[in-house]
N, C-alpha and C. Protein backbone atom coordinates (compact mmCIF):
# COMPACT_ATOMS: atom_id res chain seq x y z
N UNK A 1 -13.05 -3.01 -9.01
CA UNK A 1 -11.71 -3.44 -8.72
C UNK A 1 -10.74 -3.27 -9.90
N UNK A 2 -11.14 -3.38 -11.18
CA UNK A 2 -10.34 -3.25 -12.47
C UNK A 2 -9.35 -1.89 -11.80
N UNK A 3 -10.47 -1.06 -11.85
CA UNK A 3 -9.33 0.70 -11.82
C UNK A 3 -8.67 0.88 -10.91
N UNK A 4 -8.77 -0.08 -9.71
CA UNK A 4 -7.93 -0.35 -8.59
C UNK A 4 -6.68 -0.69 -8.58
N UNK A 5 -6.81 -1.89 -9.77
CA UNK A 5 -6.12 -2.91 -10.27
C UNK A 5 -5.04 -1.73 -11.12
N UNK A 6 -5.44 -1.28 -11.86
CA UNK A 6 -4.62 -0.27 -12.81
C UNK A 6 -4.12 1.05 -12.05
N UNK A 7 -4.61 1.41 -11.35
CA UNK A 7 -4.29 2.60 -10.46
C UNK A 7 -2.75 2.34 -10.02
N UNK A 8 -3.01 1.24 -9.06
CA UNK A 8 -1.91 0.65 -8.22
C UNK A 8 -0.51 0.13 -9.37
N UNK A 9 -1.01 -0.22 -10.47
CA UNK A 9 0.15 -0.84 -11.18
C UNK A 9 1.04 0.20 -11.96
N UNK A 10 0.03 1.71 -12.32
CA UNK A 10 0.49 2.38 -12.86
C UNK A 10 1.50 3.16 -11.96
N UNK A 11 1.33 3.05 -10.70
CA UNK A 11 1.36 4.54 -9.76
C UNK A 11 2.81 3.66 -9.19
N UNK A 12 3.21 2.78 -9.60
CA UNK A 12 4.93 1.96 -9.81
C UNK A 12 5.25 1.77 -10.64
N UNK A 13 4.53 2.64 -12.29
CA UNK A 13 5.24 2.35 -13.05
C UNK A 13 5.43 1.12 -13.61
N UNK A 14 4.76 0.25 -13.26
CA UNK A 14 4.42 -1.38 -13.91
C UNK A 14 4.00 -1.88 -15.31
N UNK A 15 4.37 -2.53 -15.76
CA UNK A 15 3.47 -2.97 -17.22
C UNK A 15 2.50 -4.13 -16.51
N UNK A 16 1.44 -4.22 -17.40
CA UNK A 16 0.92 -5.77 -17.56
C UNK A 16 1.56 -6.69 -17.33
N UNK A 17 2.98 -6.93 -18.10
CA UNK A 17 4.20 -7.98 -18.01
C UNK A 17 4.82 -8.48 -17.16
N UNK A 18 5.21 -7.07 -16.07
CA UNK A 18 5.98 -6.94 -15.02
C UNK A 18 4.54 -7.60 -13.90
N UNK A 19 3.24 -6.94 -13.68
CA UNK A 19 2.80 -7.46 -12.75
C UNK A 19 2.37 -8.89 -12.47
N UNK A 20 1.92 -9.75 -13.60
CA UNK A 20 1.87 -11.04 -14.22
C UNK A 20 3.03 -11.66 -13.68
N UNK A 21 4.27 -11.59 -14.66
CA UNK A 21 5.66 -12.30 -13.54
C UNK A 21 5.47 -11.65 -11.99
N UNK A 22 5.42 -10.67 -11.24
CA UNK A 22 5.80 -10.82 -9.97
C UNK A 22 4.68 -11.19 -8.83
N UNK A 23 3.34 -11.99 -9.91
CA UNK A 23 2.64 -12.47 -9.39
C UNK A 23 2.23 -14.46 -9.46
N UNK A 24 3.10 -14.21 -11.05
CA UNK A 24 3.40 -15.85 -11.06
C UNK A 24 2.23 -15.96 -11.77
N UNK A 25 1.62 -15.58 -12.86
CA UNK A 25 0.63 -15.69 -13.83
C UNK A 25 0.96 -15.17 -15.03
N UNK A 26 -0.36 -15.61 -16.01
CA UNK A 26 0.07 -15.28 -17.45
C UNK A 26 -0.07 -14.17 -17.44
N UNK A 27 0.20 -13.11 -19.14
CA UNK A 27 0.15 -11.35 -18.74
C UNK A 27 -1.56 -11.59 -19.20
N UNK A 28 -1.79 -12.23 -20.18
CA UNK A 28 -3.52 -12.40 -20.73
C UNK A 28 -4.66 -12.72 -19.65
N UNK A 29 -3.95 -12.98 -18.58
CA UNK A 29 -4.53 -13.50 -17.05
C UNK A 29 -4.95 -12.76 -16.56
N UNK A 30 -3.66 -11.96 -16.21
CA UNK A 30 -3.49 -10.66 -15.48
C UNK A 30 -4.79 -9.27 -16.07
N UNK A 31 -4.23 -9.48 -17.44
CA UNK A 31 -5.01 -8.10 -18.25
C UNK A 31 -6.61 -8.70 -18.10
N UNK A 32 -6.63 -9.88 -18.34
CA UNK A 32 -7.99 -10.12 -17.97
C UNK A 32 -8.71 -9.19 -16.67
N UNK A 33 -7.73 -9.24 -15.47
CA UNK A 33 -8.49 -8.75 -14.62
C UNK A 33 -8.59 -7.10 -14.45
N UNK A 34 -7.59 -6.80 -14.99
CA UNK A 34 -7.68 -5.48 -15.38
C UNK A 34 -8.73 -4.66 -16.32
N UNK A 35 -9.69 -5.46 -17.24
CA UNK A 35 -10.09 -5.22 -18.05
C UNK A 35 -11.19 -5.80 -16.99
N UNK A 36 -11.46 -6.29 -16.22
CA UNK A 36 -12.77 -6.64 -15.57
C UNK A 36 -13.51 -8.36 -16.10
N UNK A 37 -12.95 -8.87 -17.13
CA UNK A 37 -13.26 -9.63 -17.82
C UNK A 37 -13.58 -11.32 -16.79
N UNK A 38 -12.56 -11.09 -16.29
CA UNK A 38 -12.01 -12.38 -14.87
C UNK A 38 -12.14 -11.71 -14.05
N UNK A 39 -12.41 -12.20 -12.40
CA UNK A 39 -12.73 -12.07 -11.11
C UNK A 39 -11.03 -12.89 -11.02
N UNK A 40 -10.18 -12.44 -10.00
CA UNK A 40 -8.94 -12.91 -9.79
C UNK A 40 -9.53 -14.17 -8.42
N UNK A 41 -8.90 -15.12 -8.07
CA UNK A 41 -9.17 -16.14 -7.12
C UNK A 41 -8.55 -15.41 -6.22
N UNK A 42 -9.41 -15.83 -4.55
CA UNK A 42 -8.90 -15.32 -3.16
C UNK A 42 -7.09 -15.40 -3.05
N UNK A 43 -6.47 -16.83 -3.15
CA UNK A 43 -5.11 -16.43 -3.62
C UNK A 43 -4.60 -15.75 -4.23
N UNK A 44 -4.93 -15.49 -5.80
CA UNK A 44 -4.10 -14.42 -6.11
C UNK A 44 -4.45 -12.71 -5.89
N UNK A 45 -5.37 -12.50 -5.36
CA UNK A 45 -5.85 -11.17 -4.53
C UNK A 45 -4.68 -10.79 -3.79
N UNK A 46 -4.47 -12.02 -2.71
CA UNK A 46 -3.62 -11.88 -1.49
C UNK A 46 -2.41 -11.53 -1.97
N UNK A 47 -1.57 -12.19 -3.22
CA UNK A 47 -0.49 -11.65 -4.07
C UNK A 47 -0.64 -10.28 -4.25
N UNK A 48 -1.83 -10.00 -5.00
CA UNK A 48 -1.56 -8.44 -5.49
C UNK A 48 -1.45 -7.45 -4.54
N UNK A 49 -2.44 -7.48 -3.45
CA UNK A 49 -2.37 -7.35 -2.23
C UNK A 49 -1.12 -7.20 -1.33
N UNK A 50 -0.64 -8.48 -1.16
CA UNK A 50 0.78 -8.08 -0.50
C UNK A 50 1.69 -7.96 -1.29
N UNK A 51 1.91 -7.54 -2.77
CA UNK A 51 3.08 -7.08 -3.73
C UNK A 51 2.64 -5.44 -3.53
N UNK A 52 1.64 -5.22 -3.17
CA UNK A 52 1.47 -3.64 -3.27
C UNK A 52 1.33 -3.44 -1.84
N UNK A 53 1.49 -3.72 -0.87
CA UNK A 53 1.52 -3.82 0.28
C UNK A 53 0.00 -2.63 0.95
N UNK A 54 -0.99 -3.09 0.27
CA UNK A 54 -2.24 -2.62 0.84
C UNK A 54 -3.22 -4.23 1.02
N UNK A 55 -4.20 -4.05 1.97
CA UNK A 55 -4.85 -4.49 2.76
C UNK A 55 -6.27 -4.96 1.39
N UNK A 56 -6.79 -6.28 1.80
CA UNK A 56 -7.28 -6.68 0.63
C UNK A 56 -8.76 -6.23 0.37
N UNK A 57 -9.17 -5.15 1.68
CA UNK A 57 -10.78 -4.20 1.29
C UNK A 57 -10.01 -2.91 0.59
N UNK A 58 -9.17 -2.54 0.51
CA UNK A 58 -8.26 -1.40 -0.40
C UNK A 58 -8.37 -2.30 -1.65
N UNK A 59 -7.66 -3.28 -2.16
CA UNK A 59 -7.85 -3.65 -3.05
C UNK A 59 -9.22 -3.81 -4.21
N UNK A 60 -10.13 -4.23 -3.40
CA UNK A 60 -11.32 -4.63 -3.85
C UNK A 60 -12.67 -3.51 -3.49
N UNK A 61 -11.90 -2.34 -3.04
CA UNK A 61 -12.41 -1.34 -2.82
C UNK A 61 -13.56 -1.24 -2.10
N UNK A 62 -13.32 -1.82 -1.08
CA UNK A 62 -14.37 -1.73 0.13
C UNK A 62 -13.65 -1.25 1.53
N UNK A 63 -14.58 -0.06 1.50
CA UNK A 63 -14.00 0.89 2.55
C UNK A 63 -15.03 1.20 3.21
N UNK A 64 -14.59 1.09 4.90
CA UNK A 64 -14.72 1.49 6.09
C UNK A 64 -13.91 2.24 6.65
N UNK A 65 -14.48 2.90 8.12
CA UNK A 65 -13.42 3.36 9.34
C UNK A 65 -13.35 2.84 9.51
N UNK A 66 -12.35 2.19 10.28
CA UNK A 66 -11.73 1.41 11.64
C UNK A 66 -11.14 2.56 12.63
N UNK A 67 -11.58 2.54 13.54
CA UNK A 67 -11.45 3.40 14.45
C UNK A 67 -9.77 3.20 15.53
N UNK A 68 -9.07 3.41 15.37
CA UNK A 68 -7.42 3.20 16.27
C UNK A 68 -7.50 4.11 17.87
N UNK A 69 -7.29 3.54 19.01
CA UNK A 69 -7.19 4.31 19.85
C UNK A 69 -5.88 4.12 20.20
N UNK A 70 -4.78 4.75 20.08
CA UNK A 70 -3.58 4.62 20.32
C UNK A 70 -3.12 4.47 21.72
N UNK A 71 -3.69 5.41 22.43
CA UNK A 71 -3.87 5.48 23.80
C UNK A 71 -4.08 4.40 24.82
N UNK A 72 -5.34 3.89 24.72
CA UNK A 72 -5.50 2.72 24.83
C UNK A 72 -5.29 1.33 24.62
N UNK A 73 -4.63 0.96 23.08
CA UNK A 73 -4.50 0.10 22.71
C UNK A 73 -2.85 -0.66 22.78
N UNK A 74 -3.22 -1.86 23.24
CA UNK A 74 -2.14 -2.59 23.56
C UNK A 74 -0.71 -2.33 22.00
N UNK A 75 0.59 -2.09 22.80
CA UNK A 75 1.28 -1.74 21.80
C UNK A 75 1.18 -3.22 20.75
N UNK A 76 1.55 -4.51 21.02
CA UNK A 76 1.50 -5.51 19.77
C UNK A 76 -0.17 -5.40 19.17
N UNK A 77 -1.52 -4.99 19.54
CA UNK A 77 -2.51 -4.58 18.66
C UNK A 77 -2.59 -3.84 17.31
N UNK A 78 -1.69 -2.97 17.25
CA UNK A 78 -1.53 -2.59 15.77
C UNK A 78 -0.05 -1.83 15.32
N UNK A 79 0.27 -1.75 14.11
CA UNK A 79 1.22 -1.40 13.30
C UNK A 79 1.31 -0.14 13.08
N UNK A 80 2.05 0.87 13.09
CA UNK A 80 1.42 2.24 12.29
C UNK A 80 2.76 2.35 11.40
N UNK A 81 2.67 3.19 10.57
CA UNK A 81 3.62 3.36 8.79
C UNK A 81 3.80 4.76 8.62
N UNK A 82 4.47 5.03 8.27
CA UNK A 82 5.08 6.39 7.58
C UNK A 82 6.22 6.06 6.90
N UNK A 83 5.56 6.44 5.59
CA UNK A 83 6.23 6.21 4.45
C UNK A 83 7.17 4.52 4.06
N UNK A 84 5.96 3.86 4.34
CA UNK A 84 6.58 2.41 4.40
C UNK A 84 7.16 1.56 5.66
N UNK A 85 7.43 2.79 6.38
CA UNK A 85 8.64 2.23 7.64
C UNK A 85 7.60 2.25 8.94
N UNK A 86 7.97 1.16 9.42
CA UNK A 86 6.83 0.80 10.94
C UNK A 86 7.30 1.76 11.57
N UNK A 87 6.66 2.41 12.62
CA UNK A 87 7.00 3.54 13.81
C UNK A 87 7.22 2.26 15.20
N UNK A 88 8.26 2.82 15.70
CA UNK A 88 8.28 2.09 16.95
C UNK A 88 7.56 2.80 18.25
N UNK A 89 7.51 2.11 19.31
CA UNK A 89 6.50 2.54 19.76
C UNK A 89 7.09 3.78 20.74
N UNK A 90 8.23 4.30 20.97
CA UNK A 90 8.11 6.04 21.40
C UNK A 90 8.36 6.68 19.90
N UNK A 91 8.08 6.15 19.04
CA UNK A 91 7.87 7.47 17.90
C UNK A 91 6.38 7.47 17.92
N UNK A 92 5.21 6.37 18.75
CA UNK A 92 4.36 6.58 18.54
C UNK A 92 3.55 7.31 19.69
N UNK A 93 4.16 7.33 20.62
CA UNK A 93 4.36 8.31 21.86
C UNK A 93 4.17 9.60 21.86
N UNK A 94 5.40 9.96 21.09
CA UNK A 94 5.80 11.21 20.54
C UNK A 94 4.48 11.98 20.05
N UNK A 95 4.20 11.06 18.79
CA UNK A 95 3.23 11.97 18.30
C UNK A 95 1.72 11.81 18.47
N UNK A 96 1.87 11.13 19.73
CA UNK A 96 0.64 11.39 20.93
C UNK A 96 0.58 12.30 21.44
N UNK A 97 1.84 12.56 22.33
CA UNK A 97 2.19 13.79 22.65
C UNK A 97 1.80 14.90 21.94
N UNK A 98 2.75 15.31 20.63
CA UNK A 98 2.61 16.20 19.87
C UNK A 98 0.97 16.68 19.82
N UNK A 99 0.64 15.57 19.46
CA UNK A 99 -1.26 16.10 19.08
C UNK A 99 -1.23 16.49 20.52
N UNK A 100 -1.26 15.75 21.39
CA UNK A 100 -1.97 16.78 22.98
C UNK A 100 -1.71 17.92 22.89
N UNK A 101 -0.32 17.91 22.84
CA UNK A 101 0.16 19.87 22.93
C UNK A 101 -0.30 20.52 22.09
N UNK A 102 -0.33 19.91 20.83
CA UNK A 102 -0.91 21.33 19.75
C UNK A 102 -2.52 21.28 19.84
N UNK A 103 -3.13 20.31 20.45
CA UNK A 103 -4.95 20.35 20.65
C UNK A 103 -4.94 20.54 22.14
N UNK A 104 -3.65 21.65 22.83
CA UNK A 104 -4.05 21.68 24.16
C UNK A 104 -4.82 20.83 25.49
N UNK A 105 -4.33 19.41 25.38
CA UNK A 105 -4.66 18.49 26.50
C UNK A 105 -3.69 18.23 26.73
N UNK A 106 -4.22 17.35 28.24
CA UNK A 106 -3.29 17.28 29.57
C UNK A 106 -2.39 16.12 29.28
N UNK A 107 -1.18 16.14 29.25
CA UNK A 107 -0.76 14.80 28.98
C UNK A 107 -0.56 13.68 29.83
């Protein structure tokens, strides 16, 4: 999780300083966990977590599929993103569509 931790802070351009204040901790706290030294508590995970707006097995680097059937699945069941911004649900239509036509199925 450390290089996780640093990946994400670098890749905004963050100091130690900056992530500490916009998490409401010390920076020696913070660098602690960066350095691997401290395990961060389930609360402040969820901070770093939703200040970087990824999901807290991204964080802690535990990865699976999760499998999405768009098709099937009730529109309030899930969210989809491009480039930060939620898709509403005929942009998510659309590029249902789109994939049928260009993988030649029936729509």
């Amino acid at each position: 999780m450390p290089d996780k931790l640093i990946e994400l802070r670098k890749r905004k351009n963050l100091t130690i300083q900056n992530m500490a204040d916009a998490i409401g901790i010390a920076k020696s706290t913070y660098a602690s966990y960066e350095t691997g030294y401290r395990q961060p508590p389930i609360d402040v995970l969820i901070k770093i977590a939703d200040f970087f707006a990824v999901s807290l097995d991204t964080l802690v680097n535990r990865h699976h599929t999760a499998a999405i059937h768009l098709d099937g699945a009730n529109s309030g069941d899930y969210r989809v993103y491009i480039d930060n911004l939620e898709l509403k649900n005929d942009e998510i239509k659309e590029i249902i569509a789109y994939v049928k036509v260009k993988r030649k199925l029936p729509l």
